[in-house]
Protein backbone atom coordinates (compact mmCIF):
# COMPACT_ATOMS: atom_id res chain seq x y z
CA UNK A 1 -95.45 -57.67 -58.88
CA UNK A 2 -98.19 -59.44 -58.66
CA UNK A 3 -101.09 -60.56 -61.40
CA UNK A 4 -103.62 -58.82 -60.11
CA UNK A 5 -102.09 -55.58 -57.63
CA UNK A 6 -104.59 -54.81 -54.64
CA UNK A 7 -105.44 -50.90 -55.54
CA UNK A 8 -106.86 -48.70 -52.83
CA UNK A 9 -108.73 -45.22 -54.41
CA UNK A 10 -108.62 -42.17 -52.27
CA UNK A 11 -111.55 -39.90 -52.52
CA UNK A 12 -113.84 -37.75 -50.80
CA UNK A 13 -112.21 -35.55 -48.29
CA UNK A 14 -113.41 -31.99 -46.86
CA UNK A 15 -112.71 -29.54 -49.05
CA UNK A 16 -115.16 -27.55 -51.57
CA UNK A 17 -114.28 -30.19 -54.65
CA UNK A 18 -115.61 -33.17 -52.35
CA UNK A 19 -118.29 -34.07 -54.35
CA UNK A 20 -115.94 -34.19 -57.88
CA UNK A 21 -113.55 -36.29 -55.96
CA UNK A 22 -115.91 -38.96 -55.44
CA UNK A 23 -117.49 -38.88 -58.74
CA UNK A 24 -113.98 -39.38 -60.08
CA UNK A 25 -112.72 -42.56 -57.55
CA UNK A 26 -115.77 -43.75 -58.52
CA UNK A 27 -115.32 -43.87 -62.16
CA UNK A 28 -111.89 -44.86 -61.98
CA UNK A 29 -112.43 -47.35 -59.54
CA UNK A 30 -115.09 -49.41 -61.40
CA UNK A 31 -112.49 -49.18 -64.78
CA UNK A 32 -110.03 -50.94 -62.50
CA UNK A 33 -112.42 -53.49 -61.45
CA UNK A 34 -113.48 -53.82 -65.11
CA UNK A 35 -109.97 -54.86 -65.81
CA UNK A 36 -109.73 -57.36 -63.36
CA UNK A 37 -107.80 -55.63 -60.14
CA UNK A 38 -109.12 -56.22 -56.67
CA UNK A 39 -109.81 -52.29 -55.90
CA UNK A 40 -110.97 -50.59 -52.87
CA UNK A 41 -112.02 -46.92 -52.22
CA UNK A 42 -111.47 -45.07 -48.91
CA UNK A 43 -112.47 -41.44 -48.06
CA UNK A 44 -110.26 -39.05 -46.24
CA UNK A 45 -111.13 -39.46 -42.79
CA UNK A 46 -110.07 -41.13 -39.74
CA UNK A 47 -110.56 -44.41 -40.18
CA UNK A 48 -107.92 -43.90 -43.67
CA UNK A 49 -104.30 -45.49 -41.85
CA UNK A 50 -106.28 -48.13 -40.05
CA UNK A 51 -107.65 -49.39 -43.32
CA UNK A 52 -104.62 -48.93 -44.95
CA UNK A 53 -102.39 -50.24 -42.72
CA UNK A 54 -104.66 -53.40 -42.30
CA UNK A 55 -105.05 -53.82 -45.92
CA UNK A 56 -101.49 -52.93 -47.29
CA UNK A 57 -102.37 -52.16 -51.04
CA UNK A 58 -99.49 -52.87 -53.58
CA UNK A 59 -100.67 -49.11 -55.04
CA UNK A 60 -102.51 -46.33 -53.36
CA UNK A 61 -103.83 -43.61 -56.26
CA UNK A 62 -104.98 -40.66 -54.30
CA UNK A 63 -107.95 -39.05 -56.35
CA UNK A 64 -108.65 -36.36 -53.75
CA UNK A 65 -108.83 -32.84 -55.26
CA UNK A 66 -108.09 -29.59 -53.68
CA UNK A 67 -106.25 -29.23 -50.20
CA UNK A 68 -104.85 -32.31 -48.77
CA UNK A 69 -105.22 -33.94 -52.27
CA UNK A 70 -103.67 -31.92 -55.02
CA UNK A 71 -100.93 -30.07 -51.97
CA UNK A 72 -99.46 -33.42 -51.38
CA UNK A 73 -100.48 -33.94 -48.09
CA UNK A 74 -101.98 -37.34 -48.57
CA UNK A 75 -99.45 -38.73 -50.71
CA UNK A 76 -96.59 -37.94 -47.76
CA UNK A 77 -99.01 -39.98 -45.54
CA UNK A 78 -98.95 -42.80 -48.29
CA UNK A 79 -95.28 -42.70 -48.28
CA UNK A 80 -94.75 -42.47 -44.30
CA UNK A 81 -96.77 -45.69 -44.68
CA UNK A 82 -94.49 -47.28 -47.05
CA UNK A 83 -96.60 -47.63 -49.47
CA UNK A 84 -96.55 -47.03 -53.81
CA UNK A 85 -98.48 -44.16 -55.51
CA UNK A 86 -100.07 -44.01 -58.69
CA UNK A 87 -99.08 -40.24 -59.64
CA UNK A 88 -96.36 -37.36 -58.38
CA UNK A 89 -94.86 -37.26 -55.16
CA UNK A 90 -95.68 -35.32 -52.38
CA UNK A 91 -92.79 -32.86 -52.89
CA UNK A 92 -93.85 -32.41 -56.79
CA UNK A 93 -97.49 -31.78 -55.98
CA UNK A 94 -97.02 -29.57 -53.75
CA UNK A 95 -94.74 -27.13 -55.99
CA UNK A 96 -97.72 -27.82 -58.70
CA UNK A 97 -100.68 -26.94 -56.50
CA UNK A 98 -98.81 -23.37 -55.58
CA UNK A 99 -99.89 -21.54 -58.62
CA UNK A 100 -97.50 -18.77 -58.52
CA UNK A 101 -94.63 -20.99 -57.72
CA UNK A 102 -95.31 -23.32 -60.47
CA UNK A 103 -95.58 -20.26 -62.85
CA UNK A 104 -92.26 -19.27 -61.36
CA UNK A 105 -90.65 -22.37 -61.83
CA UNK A 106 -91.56 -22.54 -65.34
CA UNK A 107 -91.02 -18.88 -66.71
CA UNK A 108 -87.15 -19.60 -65.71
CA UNK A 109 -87.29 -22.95 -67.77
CA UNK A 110 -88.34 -20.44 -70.62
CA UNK A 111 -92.60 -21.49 -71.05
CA UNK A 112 -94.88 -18.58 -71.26
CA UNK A 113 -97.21 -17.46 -69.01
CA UNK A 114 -99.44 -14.28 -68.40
CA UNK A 115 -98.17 -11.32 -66.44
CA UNK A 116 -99.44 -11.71 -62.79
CA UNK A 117 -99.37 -10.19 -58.69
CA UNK A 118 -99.73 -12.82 -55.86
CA UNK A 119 -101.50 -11.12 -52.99
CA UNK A 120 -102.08 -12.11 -49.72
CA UNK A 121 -105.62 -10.96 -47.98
CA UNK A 122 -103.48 -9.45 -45.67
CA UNK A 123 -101.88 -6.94 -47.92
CA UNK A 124 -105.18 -5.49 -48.52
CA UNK A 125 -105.78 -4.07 -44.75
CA UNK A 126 -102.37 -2.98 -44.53
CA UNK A 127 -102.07 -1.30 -47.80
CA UNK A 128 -105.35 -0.21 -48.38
CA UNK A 129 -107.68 -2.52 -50.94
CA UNK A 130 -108.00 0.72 -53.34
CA UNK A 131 -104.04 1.61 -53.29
CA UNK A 132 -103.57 -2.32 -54.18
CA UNK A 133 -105.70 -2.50 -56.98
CA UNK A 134 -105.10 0.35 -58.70
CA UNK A 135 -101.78 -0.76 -58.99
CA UNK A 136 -102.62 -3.79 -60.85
CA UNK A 137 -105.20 -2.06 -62.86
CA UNK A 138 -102.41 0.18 -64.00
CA UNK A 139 -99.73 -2.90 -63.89
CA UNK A 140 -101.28 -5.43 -66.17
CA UNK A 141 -104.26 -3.62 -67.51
CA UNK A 142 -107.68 -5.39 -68.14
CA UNK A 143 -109.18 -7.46 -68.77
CA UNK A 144 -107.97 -9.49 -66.07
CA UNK A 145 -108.34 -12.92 -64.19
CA UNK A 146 -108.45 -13.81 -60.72
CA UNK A 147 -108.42 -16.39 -58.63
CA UNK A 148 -107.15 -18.50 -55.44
CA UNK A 149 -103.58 -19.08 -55.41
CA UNK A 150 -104.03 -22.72 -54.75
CA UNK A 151 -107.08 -24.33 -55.95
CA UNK A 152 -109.26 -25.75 -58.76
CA UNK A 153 -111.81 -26.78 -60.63
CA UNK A 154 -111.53 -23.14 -61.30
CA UNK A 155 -113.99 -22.11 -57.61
CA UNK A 156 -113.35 -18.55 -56.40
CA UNK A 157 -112.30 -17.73 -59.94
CA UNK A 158 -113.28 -14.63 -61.87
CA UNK A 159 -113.07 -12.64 -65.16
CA UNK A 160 -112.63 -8.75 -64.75
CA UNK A 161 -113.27 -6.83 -67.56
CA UNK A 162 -113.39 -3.00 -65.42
CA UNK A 163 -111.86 -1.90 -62.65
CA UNK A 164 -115.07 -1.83 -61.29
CA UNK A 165 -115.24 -5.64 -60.69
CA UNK A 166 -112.45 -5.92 -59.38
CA UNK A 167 -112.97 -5.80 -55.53
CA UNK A 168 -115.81 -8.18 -55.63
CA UNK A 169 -113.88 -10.68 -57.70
CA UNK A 170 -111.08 -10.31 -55.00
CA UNK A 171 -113.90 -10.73 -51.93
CA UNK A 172 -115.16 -14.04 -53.81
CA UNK A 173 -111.07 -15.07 -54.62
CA UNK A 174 -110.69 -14.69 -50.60
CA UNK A 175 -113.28 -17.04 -49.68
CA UNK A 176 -111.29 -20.50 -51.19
CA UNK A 177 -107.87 -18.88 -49.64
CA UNK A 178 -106.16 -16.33 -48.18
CA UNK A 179 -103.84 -15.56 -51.25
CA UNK A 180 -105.40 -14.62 -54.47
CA UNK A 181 -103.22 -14.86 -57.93
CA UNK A 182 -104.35 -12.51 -60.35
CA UNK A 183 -103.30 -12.72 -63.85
CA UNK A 184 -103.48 -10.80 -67.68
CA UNK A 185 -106.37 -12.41 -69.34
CA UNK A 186 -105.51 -14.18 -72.40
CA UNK A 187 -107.33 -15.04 -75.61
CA UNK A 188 -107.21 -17.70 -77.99
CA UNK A 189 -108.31 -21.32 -77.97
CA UNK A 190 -108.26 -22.61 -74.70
CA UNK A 191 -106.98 -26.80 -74.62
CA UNK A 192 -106.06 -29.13 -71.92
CA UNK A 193 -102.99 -31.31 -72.18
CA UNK A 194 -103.13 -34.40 -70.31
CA UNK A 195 -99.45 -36.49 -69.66
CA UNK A 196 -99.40 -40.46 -69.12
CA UNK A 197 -96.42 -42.70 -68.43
CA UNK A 198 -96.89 -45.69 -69.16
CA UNK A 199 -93.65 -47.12 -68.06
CA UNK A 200 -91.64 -45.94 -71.20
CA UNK A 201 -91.41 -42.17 -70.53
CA UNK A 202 -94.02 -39.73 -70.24
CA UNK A 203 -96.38 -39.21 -73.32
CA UNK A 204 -98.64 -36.02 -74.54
CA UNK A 205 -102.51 -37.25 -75.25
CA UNK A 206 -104.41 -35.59 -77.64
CA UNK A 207 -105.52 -31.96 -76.81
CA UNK A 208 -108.69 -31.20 -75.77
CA UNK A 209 -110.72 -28.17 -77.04
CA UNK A 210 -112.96 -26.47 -74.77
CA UNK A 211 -115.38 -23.77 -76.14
CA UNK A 212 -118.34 -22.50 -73.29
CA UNK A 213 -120.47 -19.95 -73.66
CA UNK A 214 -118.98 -17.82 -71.07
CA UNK A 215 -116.52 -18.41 -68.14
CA UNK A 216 -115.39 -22.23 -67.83
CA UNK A 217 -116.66 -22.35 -64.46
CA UNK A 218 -117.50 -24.92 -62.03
CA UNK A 219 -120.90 -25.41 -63.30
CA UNK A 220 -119.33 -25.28 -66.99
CA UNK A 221 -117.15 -28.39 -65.73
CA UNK A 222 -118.99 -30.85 -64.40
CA UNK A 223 -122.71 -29.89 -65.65
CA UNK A 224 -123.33 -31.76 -68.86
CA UNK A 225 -124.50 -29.00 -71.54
CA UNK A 226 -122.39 -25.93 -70.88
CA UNK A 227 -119.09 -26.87 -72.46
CA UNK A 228 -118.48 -28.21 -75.88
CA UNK A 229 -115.18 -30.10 -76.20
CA UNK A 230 -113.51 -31.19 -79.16
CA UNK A 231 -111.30 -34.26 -78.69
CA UNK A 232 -108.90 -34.13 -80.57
CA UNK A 233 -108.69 -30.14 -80.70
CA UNK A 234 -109.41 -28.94 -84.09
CA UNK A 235 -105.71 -27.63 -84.31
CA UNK A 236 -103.34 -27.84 -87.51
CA UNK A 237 -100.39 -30.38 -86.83
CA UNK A 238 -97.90 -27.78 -85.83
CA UNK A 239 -100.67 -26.25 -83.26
CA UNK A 240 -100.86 -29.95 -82.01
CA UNK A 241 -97.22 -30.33 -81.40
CA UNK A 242 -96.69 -26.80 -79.76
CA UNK A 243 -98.94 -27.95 -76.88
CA UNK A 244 -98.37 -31.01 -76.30
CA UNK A 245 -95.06 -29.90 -76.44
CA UNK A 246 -95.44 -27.24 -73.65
CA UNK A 247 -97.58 -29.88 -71.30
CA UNK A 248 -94.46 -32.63 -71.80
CA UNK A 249 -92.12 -29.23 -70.73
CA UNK A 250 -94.26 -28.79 -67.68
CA UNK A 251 -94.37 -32.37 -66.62
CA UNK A 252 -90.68 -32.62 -67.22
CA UNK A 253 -89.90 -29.19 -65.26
CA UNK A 254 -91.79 -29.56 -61.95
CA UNK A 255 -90.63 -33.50 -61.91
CA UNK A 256 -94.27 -34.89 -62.09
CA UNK A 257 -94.91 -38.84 -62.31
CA UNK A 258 -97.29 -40.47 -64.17
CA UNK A 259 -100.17 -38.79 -64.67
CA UNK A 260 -100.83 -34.77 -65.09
CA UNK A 261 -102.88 -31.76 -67.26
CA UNK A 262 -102.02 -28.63 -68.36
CA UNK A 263 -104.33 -26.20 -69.10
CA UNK A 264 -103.34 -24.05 -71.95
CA UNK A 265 -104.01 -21.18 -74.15
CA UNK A 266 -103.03 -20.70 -77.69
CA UNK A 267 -102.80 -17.32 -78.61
CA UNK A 268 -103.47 -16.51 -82.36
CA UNK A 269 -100.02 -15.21 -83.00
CA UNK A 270 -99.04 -19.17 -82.63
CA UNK A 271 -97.97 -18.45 -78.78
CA UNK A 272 -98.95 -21.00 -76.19
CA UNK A 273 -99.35 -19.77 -72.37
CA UNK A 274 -99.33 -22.07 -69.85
CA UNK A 275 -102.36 -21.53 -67.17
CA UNK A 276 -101.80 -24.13 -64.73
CA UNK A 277 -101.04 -27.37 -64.01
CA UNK A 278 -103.18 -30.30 -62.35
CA UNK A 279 -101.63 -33.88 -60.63
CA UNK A 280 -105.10 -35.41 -59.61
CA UNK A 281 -106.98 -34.40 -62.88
CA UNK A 282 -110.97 -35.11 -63.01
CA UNK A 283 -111.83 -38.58 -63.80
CA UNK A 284 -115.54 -38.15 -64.16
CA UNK A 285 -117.83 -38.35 -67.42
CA UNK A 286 -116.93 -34.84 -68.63
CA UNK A 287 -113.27 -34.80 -67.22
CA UNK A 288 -110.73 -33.86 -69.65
CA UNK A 289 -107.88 -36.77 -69.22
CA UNK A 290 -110.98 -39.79 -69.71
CA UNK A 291 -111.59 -37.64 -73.04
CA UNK A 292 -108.21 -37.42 -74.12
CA UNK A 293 -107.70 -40.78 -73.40
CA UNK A 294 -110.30 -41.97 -75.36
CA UNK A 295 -109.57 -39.75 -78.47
CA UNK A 296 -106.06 -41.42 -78.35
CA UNK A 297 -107.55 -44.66 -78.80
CA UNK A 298 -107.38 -45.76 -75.56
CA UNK A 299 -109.78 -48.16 -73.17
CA UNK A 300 -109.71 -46.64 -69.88
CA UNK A 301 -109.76 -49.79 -67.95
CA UNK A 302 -106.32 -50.69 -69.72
CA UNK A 303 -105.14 -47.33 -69.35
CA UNK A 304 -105.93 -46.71 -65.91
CA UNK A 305 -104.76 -50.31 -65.12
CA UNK A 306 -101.47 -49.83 -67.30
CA UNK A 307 -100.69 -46.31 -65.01
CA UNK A 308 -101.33 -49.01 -61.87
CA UNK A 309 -98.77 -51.40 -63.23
CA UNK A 310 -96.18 -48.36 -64.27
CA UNK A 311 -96.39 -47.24 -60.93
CA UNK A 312 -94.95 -50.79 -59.23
């Protein structure tokens, strides 16, 4: 390894979480400079292999959320190349980014999770929408959320509180994908988990509380002013350890690397249910790992730098 490892940021790309993707290679970019690695930053386009091939980076960190990012896509490019990654393989990520089949994955390995149906758009014409829903309705009762089955920073996703909203929130699931995952809405104090690995195994940060006035939407994320967060969660020590405990379980079951967040919910009776699980978490002033991070003492520019050097 070298003293100083040439990193090349991936960010951008088409999907609807462009614009949070380049927030977040920006940020994370100009911590890596601050630390003293030669860093470059390429969007998802097609001049990406040229530059990439030309340049031959000791580490690639792809940064790119939704599809093409957070499915693995990119990463299997970055390996066809030869290259390192800073964060889980494309075979990981893509099991991670499935909602349902993450949930899957982990209710064998014993972690809770709410009740839910995975249903394709397709269903719905041959079926009949009204057929379909009452079924759920009467399945896993209200109130209810829904949302795409692969996806995040939580577009096409709604809270249904009648069976009355439930067809719209289904028409707005559909338009981010074709399969919508809709799941028994749970209470309690909602906290995001982020994992590191530094090199020595991986390690739960501090959680992070989020409390909104109203849905943690898009708009909730990444507009200053909507979302109060609490870093460290105000949670007694046992609280503490039962979710980091459950984000180190996820991490460990789906085989991610280096870096990944759980978002969690811990139910008053003590419970914790996973939600779901991100492997190119936000990176940008109100993301939830830079928080975490910070509450655990950490600089980022050592940090992100440290993940860098795990990774070759």
């Amino acid at each position: 390894m070298t003293t100083s490892p040439r990193v090349a940021v991936l960010a951008g790309g088409l999907t609807h979480e462009r614009d949070v993707s380049l927030r977040s290679g920006r940020r994370v970019a100009e911590a890596l400079r601050t630390s003293g690695l030669e860093v470059s930053v390429h969007d998802i386009d097609a001049d990406l292999i040229p530059a990439l091939v030309a340049l031959r980076p000791d580490v690639v960190w792809p940064i790119v959320h939704g599809p093409t990012g957070e499915d693995g896509a990119v990463s299997h490019v970055v390996e066809l190349l030869g290259l390192r990654l800073v964060g889980s393989g494309p075979h990981e990520a893509r099991v991670a980014w499935n909602k349902p089949v993450a949930k899957a994955v982990l209710e064998r390995a014993g972690v809770h999770t709410p009740a839910y149906a995975t249903l394709p758009h397709t269903l719905f014409r041959e079926l009949g929408a009204t057929s379909v829903l009452d079924a759920i309705v009467a399945r896993l009762g209200l109130p209810l959320v829904v949302k795409p089955s692969r996806g995040g920073s939580a577009l096409g996703v709604s809270w249904v509180t009648t069976a009355d909203e439930l067809p719209r929130a289904m028409v707005e699931c559909f338009a981010y994908g074709d399969i919508a995952l809709v799941e028994r809405a749970v209470t309690g104090t909602e906290v995001a988990v982020s994992v590191v690995d530094l090199g020595d195994g991986p390690l739960a940060l501090p959680a992070v509380e989020i409390v909104t006035d109203g849905p943690y939407d898009y708009d909730a994320r990444y507009n200053a002013g909507r979302t109060e967060y609490f870093a460290p969660a105000r949670l007694t020590p046992d609280e503490a350890a039962a979710v980091a405990g459950v984000a180190l379980r996820v991490h460990h079951e789906l085989g991610l690397s280096r870096l990944s967040r759980s978002d969690l919910i811990l139910r008053p009776d003590g419970v914790v249910e996973f939600i779901e699980v991100n492997v190119a978490p936000g990176m940008t002033e109100t993301s939830l790992l830079p928080q975490a991070a910070e509450a655990a003492g950490y600089e980022l520019p050592a940090l992100y730098r440290a993940l860098v050097e795990a990774s070759l």
